[in-house]
C-alpha atoms as a PDB file:
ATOM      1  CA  UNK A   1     160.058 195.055  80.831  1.00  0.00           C
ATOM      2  CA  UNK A   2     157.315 197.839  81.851  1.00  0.00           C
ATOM      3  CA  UNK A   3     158.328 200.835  83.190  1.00  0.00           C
ATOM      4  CA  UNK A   4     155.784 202.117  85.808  1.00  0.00           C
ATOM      5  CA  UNK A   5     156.631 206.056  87.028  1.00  0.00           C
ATOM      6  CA  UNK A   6     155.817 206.563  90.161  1.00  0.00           C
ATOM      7  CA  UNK A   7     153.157 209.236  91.717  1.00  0.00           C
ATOM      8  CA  UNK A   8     153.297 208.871  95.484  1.00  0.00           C
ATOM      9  CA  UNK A   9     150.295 211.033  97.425  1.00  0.00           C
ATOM     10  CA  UNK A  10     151.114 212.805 100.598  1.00  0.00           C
ATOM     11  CA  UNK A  11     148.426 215.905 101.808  1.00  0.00           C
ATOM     12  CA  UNK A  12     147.101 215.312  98.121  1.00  0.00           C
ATOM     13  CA  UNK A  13     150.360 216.451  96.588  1.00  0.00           C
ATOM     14  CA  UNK A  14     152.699 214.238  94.318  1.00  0.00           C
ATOM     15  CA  UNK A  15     155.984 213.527  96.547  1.00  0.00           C
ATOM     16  CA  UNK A  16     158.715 211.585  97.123  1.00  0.00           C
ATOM     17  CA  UNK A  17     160.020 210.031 100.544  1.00  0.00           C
ATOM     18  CA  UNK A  18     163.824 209.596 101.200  1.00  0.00           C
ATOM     19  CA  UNK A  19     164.592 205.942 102.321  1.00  0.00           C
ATOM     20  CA  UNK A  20     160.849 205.890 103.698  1.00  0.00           C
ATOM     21  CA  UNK A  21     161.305 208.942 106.105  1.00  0.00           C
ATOM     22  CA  UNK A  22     157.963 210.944 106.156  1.00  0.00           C
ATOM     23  CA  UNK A  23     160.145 213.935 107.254  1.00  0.00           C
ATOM     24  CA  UNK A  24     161.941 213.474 104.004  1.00  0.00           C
ATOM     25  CA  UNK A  25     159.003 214.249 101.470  1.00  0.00           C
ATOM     26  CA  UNK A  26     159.985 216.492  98.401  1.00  0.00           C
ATOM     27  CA  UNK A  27     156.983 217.888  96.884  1.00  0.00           C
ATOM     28  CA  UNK A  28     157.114 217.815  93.031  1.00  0.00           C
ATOM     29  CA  UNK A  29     153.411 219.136  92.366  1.00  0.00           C
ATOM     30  CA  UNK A  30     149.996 219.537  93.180  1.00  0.00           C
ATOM     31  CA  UNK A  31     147.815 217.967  90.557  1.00  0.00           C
ATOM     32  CA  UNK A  32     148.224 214.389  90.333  1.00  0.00           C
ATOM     33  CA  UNK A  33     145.925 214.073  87.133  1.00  0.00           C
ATOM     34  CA  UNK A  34     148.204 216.055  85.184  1.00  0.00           C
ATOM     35  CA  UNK A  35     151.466 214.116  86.216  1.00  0.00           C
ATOM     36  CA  UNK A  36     149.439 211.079  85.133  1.00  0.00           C
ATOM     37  CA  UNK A  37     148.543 212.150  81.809  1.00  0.00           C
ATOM     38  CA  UNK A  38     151.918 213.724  81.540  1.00  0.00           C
ATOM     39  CA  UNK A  39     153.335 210.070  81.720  1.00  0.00           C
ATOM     40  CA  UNK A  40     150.817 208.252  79.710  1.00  0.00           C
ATOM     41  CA  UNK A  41     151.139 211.161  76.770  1.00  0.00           C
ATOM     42  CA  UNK A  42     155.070 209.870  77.161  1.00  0.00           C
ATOM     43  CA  UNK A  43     153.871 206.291  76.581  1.00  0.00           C
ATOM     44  CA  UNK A  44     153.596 204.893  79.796  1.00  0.00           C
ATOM     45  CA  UNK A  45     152.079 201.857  79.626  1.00  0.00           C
ATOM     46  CA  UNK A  46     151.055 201.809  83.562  1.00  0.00           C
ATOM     47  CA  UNK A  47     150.910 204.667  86.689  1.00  0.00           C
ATOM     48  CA  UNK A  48     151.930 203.318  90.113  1.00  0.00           C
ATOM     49  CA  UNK A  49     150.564 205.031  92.636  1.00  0.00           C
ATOM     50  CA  UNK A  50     150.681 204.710  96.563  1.00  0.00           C
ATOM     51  CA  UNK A  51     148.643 206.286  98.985  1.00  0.00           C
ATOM     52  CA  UNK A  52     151.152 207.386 101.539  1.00  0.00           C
ATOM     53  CA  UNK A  53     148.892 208.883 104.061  1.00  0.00           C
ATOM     54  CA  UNK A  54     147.048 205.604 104.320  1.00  0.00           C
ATOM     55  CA  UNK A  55     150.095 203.197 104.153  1.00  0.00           C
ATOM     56  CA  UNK A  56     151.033 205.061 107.466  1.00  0.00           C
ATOM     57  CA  UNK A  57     147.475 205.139 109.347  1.00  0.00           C
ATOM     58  CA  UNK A  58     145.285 202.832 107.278  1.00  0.00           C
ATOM     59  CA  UNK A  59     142.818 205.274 106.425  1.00  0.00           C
ATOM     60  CA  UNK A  60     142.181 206.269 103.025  1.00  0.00           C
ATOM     61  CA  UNK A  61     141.982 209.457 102.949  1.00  0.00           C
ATOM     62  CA  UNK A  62     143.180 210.488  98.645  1.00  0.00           C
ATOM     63  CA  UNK A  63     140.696 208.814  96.735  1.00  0.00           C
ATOM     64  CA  UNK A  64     139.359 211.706  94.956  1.00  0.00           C
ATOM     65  CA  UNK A  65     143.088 212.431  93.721  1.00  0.00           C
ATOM     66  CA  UNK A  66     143.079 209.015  93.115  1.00  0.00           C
ATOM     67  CA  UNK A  67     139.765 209.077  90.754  1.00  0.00           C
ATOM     68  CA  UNK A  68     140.959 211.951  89.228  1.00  0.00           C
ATOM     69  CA  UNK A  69     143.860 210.201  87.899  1.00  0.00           C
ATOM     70  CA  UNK A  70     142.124 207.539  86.939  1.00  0.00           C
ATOM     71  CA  UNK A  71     139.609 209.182  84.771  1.00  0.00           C
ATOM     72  CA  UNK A  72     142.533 211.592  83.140  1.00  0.00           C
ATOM     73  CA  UNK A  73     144.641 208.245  81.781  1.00  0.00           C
ATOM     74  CA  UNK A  74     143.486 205.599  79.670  1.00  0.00           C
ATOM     75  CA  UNK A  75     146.393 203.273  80.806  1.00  0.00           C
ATOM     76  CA  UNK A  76     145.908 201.169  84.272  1.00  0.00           C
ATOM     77  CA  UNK A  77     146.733 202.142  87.059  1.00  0.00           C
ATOM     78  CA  UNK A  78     147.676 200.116  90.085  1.00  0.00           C
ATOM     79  CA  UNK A  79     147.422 201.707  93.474  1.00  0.00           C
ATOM     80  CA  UNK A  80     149.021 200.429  96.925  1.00  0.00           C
ATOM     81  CA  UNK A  81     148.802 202.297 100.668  1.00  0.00           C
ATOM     82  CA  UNK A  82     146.394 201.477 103.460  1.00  0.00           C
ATOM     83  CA  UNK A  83     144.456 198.198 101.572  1.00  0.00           C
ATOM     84  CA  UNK A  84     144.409 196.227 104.287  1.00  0.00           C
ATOM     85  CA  UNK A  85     140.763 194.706 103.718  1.00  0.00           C
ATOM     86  CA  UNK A  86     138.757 193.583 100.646  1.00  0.00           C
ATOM     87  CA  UNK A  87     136.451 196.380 101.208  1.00  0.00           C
ATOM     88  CA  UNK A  88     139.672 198.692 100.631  1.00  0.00           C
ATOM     89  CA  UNK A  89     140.590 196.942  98.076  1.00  0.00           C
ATOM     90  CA  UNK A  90     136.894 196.709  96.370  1.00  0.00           C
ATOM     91  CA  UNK A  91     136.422 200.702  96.819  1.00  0.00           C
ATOM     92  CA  UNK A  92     140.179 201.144  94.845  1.00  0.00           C
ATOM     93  CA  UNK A  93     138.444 199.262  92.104  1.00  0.00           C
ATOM     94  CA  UNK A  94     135.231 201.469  92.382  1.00  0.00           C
ATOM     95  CA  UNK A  95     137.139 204.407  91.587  1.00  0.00           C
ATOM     96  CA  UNK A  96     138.829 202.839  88.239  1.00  0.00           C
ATOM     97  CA  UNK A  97     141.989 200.966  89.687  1.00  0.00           C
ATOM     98  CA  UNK A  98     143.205 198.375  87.538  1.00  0.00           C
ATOM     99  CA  UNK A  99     145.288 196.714  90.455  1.00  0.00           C
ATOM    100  CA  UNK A 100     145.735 196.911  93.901  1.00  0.00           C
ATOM    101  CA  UNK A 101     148.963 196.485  95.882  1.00  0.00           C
ATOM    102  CA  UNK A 102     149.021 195.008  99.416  1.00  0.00           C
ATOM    103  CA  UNK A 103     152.085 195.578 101.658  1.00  0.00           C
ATOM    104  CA  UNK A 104     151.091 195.758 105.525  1.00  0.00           C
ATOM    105  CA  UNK A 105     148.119 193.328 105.219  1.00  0.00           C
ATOM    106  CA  UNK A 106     150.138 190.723 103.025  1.00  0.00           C
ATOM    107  CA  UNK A 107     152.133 189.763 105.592  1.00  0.00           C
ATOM    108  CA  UNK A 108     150.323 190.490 108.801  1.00  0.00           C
ATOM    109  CA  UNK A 109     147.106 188.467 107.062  1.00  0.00           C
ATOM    110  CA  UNK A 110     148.145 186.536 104.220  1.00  0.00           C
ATOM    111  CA  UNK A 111     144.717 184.821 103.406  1.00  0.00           C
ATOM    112  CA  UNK A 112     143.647 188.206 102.147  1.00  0.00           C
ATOM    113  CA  UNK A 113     145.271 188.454  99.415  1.00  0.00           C
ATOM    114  CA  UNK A 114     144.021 185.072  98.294  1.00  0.00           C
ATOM    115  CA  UNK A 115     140.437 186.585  98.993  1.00  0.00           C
ATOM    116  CA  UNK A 116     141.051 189.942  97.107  1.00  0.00           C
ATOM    117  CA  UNK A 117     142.578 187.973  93.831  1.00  0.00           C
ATOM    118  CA  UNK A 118     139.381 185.959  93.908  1.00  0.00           C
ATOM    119  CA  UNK A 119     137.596 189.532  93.374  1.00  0.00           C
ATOM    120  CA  UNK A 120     140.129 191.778  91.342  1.00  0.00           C
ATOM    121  CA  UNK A 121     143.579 191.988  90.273  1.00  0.00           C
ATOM    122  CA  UNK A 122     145.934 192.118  93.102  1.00  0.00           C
ATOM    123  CA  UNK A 123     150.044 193.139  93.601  1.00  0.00           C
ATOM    124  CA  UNK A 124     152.015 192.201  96.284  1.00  0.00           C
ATOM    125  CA  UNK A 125     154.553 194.887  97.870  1.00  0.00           C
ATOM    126  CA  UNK A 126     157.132 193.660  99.568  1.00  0.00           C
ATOM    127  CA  UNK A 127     159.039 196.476 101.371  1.00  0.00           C
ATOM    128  CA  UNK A 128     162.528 195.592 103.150  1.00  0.00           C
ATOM    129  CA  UNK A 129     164.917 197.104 105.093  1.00  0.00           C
ATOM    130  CA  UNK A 130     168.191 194.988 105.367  1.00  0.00           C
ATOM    131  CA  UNK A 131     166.851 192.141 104.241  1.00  0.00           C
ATOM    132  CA  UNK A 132     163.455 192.315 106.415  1.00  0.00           C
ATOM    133  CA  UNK A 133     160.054 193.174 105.427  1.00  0.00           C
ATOM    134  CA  UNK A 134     158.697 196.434 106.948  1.00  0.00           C
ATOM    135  CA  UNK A 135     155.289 197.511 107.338  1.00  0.00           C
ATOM    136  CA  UNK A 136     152.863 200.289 108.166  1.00  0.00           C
ATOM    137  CA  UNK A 137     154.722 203.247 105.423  1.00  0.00           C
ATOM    138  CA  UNK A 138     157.688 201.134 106.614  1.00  0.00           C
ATOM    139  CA  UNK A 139     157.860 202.724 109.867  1.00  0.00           C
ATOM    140  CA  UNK A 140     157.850 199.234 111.672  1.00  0.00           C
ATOM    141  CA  UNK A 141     160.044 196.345 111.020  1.00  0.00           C
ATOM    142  CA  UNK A 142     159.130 192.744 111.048  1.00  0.00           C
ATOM    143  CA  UNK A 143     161.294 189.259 111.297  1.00  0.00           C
ATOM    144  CA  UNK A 144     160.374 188.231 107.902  1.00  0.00           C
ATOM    145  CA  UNK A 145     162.898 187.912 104.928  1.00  0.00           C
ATOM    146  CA  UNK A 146     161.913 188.863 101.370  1.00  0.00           C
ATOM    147  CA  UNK A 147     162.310 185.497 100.188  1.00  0.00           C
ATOM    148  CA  UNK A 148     160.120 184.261 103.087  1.00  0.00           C
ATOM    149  CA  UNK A 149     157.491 186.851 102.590  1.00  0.00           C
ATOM    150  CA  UNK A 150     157.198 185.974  98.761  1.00  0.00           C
ATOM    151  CA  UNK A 151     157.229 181.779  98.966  1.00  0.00           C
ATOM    152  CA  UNK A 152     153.775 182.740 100.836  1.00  0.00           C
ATOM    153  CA  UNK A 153     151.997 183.747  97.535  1.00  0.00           C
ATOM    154  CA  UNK A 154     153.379 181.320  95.235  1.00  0.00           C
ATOM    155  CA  UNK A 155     150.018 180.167  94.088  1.00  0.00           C
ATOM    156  CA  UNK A 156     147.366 182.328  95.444  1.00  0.00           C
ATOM    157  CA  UNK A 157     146.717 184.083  91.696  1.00  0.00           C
ATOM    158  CA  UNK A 158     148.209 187.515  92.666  1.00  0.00           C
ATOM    159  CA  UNK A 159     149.653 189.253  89.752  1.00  0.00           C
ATOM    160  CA  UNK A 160     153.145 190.396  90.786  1.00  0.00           C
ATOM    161  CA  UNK A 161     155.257 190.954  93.758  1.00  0.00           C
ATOM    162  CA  UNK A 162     156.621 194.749  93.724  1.00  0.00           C
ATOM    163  CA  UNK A 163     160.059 194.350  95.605  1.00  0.00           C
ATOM    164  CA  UNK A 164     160.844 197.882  97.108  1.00  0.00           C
ATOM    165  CA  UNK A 165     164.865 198.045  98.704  1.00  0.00           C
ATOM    166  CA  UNK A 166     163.743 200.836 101.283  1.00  0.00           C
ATOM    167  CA  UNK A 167     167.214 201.872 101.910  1.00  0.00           C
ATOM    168  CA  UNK A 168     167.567 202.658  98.305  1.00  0.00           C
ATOM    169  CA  UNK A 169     164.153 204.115  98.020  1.00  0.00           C
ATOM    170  CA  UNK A 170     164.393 207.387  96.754  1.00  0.00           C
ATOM    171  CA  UNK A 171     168.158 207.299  96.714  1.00  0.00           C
ATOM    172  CA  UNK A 172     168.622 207.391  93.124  1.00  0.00           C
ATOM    173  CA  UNK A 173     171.783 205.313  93.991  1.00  0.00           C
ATOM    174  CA  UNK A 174     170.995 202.082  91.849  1.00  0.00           C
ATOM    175  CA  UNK A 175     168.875 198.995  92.445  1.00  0.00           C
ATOM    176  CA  UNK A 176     169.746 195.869  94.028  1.00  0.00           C
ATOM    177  CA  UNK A 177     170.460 193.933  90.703  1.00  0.00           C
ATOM    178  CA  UNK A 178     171.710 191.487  93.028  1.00  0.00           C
ATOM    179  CA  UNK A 179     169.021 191.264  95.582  1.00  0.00           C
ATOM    180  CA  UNK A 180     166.627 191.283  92.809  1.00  0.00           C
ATOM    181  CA  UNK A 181     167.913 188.321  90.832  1.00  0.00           C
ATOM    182  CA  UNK A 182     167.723 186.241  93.460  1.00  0.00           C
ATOM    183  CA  UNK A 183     164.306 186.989  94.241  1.00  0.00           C
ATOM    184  CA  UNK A 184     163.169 186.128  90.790  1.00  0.00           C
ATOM    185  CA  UNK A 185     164.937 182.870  91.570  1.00  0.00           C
ATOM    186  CA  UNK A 186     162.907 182.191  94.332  1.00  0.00           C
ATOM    187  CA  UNK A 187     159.311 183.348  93.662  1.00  0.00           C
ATOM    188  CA  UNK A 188     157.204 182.079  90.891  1.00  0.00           C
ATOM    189  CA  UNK A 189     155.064 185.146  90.628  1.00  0.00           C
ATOM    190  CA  UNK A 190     156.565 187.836  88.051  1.00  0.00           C
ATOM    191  CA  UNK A 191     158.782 190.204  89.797  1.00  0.00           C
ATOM    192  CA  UNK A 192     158.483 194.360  89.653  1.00  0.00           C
ATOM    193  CA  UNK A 193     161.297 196.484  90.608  1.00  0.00           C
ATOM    194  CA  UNK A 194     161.373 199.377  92.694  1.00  0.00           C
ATOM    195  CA  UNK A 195     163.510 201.425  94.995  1.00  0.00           C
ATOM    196  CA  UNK A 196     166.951 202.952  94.140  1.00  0.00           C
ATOM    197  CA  UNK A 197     166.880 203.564  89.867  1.00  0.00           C
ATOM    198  CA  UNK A 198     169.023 207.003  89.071  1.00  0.00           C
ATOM    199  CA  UNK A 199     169.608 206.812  85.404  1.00  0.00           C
ATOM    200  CA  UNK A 200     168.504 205.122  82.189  1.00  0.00           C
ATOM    201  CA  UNK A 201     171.148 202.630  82.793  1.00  0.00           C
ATOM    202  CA  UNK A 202     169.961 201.815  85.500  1.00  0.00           C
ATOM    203  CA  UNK A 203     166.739 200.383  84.361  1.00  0.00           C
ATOM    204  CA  UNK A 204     168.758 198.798  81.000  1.00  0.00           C
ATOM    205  CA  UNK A 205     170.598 197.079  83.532  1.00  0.00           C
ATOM    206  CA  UNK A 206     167.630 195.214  85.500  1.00  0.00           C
ATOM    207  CA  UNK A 207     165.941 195.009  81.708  1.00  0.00           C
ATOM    208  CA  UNK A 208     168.678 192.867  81.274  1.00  0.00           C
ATOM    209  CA  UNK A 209     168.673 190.553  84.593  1.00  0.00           C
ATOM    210  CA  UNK A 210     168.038 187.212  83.715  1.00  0.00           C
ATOM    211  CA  UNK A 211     168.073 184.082  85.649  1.00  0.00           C
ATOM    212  CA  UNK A 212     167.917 180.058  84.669  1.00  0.00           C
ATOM    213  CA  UNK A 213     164.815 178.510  86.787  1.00  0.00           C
ATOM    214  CA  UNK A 214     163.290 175.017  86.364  1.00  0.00           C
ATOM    215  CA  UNK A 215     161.050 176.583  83.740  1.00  0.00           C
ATOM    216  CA  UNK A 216     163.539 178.397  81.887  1.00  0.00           C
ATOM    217  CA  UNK A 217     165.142 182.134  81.600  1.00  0.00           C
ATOM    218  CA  UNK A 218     163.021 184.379  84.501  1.00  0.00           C
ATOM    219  CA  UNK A 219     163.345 188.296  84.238  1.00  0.00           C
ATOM    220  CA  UNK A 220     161.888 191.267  85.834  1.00  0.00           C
ATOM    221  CA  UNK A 221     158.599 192.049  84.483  1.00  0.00           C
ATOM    222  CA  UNK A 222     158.638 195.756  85.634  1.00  0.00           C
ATOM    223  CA  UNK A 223     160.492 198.367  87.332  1.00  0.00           C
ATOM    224  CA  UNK A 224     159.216 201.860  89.024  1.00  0.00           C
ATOM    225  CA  UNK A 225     160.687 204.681  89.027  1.00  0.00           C
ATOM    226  CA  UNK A 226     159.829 208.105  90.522  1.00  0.00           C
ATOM    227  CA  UNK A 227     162.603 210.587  91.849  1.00  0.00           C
ATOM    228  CA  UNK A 228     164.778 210.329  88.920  1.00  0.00           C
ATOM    229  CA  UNK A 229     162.178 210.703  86.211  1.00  0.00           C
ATOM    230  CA  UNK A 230     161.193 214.182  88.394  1.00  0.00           C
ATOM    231  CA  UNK A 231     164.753 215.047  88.950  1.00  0.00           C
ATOM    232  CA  UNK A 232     165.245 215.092  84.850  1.00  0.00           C
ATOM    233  CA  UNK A 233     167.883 212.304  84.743  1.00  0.00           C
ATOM    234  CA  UNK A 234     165.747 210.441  82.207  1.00  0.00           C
ATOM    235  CA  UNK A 235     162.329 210.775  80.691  1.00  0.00           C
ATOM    236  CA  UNK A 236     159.301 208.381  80.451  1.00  0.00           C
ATOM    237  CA  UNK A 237     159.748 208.806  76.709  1.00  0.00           C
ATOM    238  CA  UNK A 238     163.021 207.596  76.871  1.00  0.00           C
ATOM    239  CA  UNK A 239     163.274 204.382  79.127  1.00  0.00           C
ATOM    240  CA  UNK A 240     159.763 203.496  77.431  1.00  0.00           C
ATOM    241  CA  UNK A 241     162.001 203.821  74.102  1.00  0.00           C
ATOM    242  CA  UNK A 242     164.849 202.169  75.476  1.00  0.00           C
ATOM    243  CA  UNK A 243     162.717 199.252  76.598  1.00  0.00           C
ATOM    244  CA  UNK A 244     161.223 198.656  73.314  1.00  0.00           C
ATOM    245  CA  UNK A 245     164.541 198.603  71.405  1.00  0.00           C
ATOM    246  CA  UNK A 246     165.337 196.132  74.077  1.00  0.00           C
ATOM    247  CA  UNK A 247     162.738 194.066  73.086  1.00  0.00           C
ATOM    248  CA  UNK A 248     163.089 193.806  69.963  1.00  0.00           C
END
């Protein structure tokens, strides 16, 4: 399993939201190039970023933080927030991202994902509150279950689904092992974790979720984690290290 820390751009800073709230940012630094490389010098194998000032309006409006990053790593980095057209998605590339995420546009306009995997590499992120998709930087809530949302891009080529438990978001509280298992028993498409991870056993725990498909044994191909790495509860170095042993 990877583990992708987390740099989330608000106002060009590195934050984190509570539970999605926008008036719950904590700032944790200014210079999102240096948090990258900080990470990949750890052994990060991938940055996840999100563009939380365009998730909420659709405009892009940190690429240069984004290209800095970019240009300061030599890992990929995949990028979400705002892409909610292959142009977006195409100029993301431009600036050195490995893979875009779609959230809002994935489920308000399905077919473009299928259009932007033609082009690049494409994630899918699948934010839900109670059990329901939300969209826009999760300030609006749809009809849509998870399960739903994720039988739509079964075969459309798109890399992973990122599956994002809002009300944990941020939390540090745990993940939804549960929610997450079944998830990877419904979807095809490999599965990366995100939302609620407080502690190193946290992400040993959903390194070790496992479920019997058609195919055979299914598990988690990735988790993200971003308030407890900047809290101090564990280090990059040390879930990367932990994941390795786990492999072995």
């Amino acid at each position: 399993m990877i583990l992708y820390p987390a740099i989330d751009l608000l106002d060009g800073a590195c934050v984190r939201l509570l539970k999605g709230d926008y008036d719950q940012a904590t700032t944790y630094g200014n210079d999102p190039a240096a948090q990258a490389l900080e990470f990949a010098n750890q052994g990060a194998g991938w940055i996840h970023m999100v563009d939380l000032d365009a998730a909420k309006s659709g405009t892009a409006t940190n690429h240069a933080s984004i290209a800095a990053v970019c240009a300061a790593v030599d890992v990929p980095v995949q990028v979400g927030g705002g892409v909610r057209s292959v142009e977006a998605a195409s100029a993301l590339a431009e600036l050195g991202v490995a893979r875009v995420v779609i959230g809002t546009a994935a489920v308000e306009n399905p077919d473009l994902v299928a259009q932007v995997a033609k082009r690049q590499p494409v994630a899918v992120g699948l934010d839900a509150r109670d059990g329901l998709i939300a969209t826009h930087g999760w300030t609006e809530t749809t009809d849509v279950t998870v399960g739903e949302a994720a039988a739509r891009f079964s075969d459309v080529g798109v890399s992973a689904i990122i599956a994002t438990d809002i009300a944990r978001d941020g939390t540090m509280e745990g993940p939804d092992a549960g929610g997450l298992a079944e998830l990877l028993a419904q979807s095809n498409v490999p599965i990366i974790a995100s939302g609620g991870v407080g502690s190193l056993h946290d992400v040993v725990r959903l390194a070790g979720i496992s479920v019997e498909v058609e195919s055979g044994q299914r598990s988690l191909e990735g988790v993200i984690a971003g308030r407890a790495i900047y809290e101090g509860a564990f280090s990059v170095a040390e879930a990367v290290s932990r994941l390795q042993e786990l492999a072995l």
